[in-house]
C-alpha atoms as a PDB file:
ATOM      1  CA  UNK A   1       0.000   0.000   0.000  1.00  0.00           C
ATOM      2  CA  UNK A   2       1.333   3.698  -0.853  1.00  0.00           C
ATOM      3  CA  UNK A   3       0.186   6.693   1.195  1.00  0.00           C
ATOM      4  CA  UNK A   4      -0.481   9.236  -1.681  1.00  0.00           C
ATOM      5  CA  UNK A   5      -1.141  12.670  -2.862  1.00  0.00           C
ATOM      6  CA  UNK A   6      -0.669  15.546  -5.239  1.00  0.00           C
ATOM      7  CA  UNK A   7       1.281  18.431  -4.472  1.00  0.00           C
ATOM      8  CA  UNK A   8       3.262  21.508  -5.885  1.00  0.00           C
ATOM      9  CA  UNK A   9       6.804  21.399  -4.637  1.00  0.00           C
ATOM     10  CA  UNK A  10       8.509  24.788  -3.684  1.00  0.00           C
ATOM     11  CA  UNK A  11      11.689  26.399  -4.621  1.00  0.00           C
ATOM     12  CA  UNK A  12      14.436  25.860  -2.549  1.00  0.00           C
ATOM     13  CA  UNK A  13      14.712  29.575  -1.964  1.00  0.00           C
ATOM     14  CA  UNK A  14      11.209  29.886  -0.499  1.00  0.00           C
ATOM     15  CA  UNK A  15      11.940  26.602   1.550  1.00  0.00           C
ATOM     16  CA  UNK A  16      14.746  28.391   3.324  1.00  0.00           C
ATOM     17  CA  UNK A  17      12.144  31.737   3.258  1.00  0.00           C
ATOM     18  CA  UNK A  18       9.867  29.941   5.164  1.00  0.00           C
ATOM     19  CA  UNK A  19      12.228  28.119   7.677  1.00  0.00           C
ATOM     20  CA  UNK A  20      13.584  31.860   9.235  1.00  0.00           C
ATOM     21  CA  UNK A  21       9.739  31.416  10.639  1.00  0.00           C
ATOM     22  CA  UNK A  22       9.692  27.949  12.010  1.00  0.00           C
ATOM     23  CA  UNK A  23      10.783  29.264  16.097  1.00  0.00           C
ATOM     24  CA  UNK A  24       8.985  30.979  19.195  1.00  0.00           C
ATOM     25  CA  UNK A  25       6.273  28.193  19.612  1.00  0.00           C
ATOM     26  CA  UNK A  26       6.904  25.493  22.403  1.00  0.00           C
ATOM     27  CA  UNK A  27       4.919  22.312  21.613  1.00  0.00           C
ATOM     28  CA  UNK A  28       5.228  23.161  17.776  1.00  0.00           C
ATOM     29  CA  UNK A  29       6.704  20.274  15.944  1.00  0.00           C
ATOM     30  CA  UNK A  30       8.358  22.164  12.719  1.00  0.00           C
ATOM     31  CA  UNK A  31       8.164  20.069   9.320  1.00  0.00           C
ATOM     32  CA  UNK A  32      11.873  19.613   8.002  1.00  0.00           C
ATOM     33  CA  UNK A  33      11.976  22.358   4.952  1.00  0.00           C
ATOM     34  CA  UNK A  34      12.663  19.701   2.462  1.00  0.00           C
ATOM     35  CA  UNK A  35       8.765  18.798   3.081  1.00  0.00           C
ATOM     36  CA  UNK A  36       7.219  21.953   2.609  1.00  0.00           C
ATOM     37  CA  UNK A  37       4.867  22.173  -0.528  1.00  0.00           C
ATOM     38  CA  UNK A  38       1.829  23.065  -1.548  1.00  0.00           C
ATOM     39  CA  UNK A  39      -1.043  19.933  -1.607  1.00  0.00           C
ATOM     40  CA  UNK A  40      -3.852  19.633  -4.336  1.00  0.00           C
ATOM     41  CA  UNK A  41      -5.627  16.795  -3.224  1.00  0.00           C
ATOM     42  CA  UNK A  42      -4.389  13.978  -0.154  1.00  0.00           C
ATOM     43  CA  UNK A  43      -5.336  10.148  -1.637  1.00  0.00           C
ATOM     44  CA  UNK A  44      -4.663   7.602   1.487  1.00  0.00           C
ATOM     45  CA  UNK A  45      -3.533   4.592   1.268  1.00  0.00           C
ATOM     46  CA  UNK A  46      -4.175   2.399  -1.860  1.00  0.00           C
ATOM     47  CA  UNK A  47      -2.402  -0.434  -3.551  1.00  0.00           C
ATOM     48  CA  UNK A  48       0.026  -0.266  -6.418  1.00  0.00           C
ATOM     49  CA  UNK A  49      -2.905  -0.931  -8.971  1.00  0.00           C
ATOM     50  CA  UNK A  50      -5.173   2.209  -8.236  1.00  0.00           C
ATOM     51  CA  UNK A  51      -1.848   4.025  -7.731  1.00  0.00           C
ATOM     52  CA  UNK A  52      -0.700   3.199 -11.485  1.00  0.00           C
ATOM     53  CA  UNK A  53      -4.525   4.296 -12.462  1.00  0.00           C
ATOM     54  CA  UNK A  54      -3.721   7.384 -10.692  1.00  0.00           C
ATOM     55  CA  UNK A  55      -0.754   8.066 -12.208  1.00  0.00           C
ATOM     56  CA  UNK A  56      -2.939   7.869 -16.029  1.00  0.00           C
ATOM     57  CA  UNK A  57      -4.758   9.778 -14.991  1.00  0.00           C
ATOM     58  CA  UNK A  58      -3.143  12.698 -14.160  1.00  0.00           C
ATOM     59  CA  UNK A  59      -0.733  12.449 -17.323  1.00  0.00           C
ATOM     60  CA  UNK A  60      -3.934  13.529 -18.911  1.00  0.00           C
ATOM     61  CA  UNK A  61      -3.956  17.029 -17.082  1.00  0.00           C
ATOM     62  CA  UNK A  62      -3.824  19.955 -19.346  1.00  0.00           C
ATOM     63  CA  UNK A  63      -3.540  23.244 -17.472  1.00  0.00           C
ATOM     64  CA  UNK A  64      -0.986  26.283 -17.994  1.00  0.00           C
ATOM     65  CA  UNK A  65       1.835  27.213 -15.990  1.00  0.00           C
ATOM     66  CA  UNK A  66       1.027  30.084 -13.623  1.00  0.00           C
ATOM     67  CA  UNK A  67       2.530  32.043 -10.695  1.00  0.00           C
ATOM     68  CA  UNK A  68       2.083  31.537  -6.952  1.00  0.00           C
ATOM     69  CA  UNK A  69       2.239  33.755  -3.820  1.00  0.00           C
ATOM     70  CA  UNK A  70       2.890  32.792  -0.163  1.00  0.00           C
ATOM     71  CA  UNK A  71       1.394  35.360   2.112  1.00  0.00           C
ATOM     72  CA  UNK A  72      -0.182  35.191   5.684  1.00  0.00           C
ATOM     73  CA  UNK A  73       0.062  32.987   8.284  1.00  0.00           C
ATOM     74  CA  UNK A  74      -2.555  31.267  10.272  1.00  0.00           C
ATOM     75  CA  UNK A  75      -3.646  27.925  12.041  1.00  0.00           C
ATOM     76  CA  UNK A  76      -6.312  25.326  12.165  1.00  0.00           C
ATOM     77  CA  UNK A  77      -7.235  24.969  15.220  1.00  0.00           C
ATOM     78  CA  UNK A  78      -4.742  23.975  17.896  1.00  0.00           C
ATOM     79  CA  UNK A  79      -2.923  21.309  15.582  1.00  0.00           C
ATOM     80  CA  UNK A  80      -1.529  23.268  12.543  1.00  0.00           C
ATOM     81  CA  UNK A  81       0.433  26.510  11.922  1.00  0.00           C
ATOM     82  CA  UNK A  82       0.414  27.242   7.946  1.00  0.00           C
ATOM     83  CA  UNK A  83       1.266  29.993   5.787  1.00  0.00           C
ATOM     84  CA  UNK A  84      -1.367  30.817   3.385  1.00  0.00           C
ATOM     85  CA  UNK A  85      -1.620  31.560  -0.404  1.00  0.00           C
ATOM     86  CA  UNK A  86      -2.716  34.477  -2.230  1.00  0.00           C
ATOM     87  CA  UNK A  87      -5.991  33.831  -4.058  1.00  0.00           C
ATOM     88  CA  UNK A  88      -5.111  32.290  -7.313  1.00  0.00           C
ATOM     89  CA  UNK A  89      -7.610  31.251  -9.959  1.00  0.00           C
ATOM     90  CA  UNK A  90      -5.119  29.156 -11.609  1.00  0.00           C
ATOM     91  CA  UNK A  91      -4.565  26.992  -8.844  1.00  0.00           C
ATOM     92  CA  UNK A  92      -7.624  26.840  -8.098  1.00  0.00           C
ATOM     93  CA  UNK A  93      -8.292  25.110 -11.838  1.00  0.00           C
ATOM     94  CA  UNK A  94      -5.347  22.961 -11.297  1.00  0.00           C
ATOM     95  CA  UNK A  95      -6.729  21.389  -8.214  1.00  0.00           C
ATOM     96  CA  UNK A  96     -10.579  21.168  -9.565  1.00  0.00           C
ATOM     97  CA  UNK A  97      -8.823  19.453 -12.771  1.00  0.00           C
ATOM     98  CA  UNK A  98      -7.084  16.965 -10.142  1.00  0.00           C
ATOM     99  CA  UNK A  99     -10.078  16.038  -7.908  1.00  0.00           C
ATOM    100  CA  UNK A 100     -12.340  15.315 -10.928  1.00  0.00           C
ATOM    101  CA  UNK A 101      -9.616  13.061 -12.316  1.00  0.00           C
ATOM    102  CA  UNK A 102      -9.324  11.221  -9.068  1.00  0.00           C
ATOM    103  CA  UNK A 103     -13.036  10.990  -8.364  1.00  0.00           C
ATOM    104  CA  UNK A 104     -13.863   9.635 -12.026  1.00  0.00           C
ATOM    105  CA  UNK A 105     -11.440   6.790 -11.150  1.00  0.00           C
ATOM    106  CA  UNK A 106     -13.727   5.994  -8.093  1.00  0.00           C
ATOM    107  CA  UNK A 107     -12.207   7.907  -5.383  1.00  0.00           C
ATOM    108  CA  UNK A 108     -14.462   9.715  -2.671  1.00  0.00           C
ATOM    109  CA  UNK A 109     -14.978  13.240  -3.442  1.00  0.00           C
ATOM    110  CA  UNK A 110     -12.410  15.616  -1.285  1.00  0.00           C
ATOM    111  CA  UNK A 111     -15.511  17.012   0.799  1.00  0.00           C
ATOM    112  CA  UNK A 112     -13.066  19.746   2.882  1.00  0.00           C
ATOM    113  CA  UNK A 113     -13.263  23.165   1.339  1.00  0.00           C
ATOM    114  CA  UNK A 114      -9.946  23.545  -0.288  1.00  0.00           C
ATOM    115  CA  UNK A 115      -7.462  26.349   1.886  1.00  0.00           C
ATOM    116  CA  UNK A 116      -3.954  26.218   0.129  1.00  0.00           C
ATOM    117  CA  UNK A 117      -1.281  26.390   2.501  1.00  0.00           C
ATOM    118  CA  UNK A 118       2.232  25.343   3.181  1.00  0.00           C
ATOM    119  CA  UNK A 119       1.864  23.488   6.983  1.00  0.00           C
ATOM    120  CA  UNK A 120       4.980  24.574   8.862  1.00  0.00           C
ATOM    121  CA  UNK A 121       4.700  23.151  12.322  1.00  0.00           C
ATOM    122  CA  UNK A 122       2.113  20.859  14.020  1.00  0.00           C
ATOM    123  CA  UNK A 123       0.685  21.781  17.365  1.00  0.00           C
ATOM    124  CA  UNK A 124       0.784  20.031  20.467  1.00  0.00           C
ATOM    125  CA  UNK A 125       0.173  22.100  23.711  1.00  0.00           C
ATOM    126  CA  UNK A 126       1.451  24.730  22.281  1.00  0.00           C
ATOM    127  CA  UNK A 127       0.400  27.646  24.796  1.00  0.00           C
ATOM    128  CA  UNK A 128      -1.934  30.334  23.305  1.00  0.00           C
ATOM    129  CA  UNK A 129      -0.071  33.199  24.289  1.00  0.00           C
ATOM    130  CA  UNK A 130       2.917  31.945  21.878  1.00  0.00           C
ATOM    131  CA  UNK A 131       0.796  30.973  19.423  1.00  0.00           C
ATOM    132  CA  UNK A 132      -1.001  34.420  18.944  1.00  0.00           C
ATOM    133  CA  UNK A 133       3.219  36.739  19.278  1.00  0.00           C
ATOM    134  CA  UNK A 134       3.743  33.817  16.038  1.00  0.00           C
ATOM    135  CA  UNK A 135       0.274  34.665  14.594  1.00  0.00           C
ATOM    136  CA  UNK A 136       1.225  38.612  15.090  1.00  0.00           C
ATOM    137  CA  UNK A 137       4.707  38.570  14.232  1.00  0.00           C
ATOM    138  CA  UNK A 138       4.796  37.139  10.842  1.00  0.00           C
ATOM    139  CA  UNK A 139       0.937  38.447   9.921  1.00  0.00           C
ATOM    140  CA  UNK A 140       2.492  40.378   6.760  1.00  0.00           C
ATOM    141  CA  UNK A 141       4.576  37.857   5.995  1.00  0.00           C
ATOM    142  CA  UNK A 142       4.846  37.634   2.120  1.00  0.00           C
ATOM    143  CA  UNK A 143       7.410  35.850  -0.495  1.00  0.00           C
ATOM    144  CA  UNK A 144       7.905  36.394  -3.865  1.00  0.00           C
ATOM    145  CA  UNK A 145       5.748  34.655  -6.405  1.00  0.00           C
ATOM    146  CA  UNK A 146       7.271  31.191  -8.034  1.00  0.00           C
ATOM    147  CA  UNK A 147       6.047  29.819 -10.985  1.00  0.00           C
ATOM    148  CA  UNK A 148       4.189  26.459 -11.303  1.00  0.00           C
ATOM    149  CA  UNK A 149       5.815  24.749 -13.731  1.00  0.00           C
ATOM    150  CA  UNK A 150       4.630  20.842 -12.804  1.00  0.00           C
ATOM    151  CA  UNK A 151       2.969  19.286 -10.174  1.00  0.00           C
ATOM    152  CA  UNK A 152       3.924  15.545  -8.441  1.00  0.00           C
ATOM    153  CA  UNK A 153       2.364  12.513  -6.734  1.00  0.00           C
ATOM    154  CA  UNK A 154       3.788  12.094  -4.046  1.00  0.00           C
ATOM    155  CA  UNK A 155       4.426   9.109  -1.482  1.00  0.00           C
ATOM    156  CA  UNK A 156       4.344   9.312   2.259  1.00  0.00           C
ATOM    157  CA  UNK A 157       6.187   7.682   4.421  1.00  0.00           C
ATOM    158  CA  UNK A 158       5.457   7.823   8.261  1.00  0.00           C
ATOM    159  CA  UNK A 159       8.441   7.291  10.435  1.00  0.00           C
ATOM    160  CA  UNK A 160       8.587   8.759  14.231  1.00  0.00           C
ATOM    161  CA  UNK A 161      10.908  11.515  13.217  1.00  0.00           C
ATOM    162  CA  UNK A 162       7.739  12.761  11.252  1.00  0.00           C
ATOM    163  CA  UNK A 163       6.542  11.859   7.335  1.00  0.00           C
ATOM    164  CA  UNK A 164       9.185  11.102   4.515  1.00  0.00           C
ATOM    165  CA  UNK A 165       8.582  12.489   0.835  1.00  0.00           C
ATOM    166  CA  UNK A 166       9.006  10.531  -2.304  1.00  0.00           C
ATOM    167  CA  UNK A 167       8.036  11.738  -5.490  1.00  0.00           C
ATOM    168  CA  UNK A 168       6.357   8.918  -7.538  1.00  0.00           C
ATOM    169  CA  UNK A 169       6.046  10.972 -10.886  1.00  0.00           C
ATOM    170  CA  UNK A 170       5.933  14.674 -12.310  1.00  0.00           C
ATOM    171  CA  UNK A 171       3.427  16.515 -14.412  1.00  0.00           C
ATOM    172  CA  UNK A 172       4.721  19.240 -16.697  1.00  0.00           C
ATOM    173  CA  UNK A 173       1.980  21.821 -17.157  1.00  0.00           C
ATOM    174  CA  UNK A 174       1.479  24.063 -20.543  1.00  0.00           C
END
């Protein structure tokens, strides 16, 4: 069985960007920078067979390259800190043109609105009064825009020092 999904990797630049954040929250477990990247649609587990029908299918996915901004930070709840992305149509088509290609192959719908965002730590008991100087202190935080040039499937690995990334295959877009 491979733990899958789709995701837009990040320059290493904005990797190391986004690292210079990742301090000031006891209880925050930071993901390693190589990790960071932006996810279209998480799979689950299935077996090699669906993942090979997966794969098909998203060689079939037409869309144009297009640019991408980090900006904002914020959490979910008391598990995640994440910094956000600036509202971009084209994204927005790249992931609709992934979750129909998934669900025609017999997947469940994605049934979570989708929020882009590049997770940077996950939360555990992290005191609110740390959580909201983070929150404050990087509220305008901004990179440049990067352009989109592909997207991956990706496999996941869970180990105890946290998940291990393995791209499976790339998808040049337009």
């Amino acid at each position: 069985m491979l733990r899958l999904f789709v995701g837009i990797a990040l320059p290493p630049e904005l990797k190391l960007r986004l690292s210079l954040l990742c301090s000031g929250v006891p209880g925050a477990r930071w993901v390693d920078p190589g990790n960071y990247h932006l996810t279209l649609r998480f799979i689950g587990e299935v077996d090699e067979g669906l993942a090979g029908d997966i794969d098909q299918a998203l060689v079939k996915i037409r869309a144009p390259r297009f640019q991408v901004t980090l900006a904002g930070v914020g959490r979910f709840s008391d598990r995640m800190l994440w910094v956000g992305v600036d509202k971009s149509p084209p994204l927005a088509h790249l992931r609709d043109k992934v979750e129909s290609a998934l669900v025609r192959l017999g997947l469940e719908p994605e049934t979570r609105r989708y929020a882009p965002h590049v997770t940077l730590a996950r939360l555990r008991n992290a005191g609110e009064a740390k959580l909201q100087s983070f929150l404050a202190e990087h509220a305008l935080f901004r990179a440049d825009s990067f352009e989109v040039a592909q997207f991956s499937l990706v496999a996941s690995y869970l180990t105890k020092g946290g998940a291990i990334y393995e791209d499976q295959a790339d998808y040049p877009l337009g």
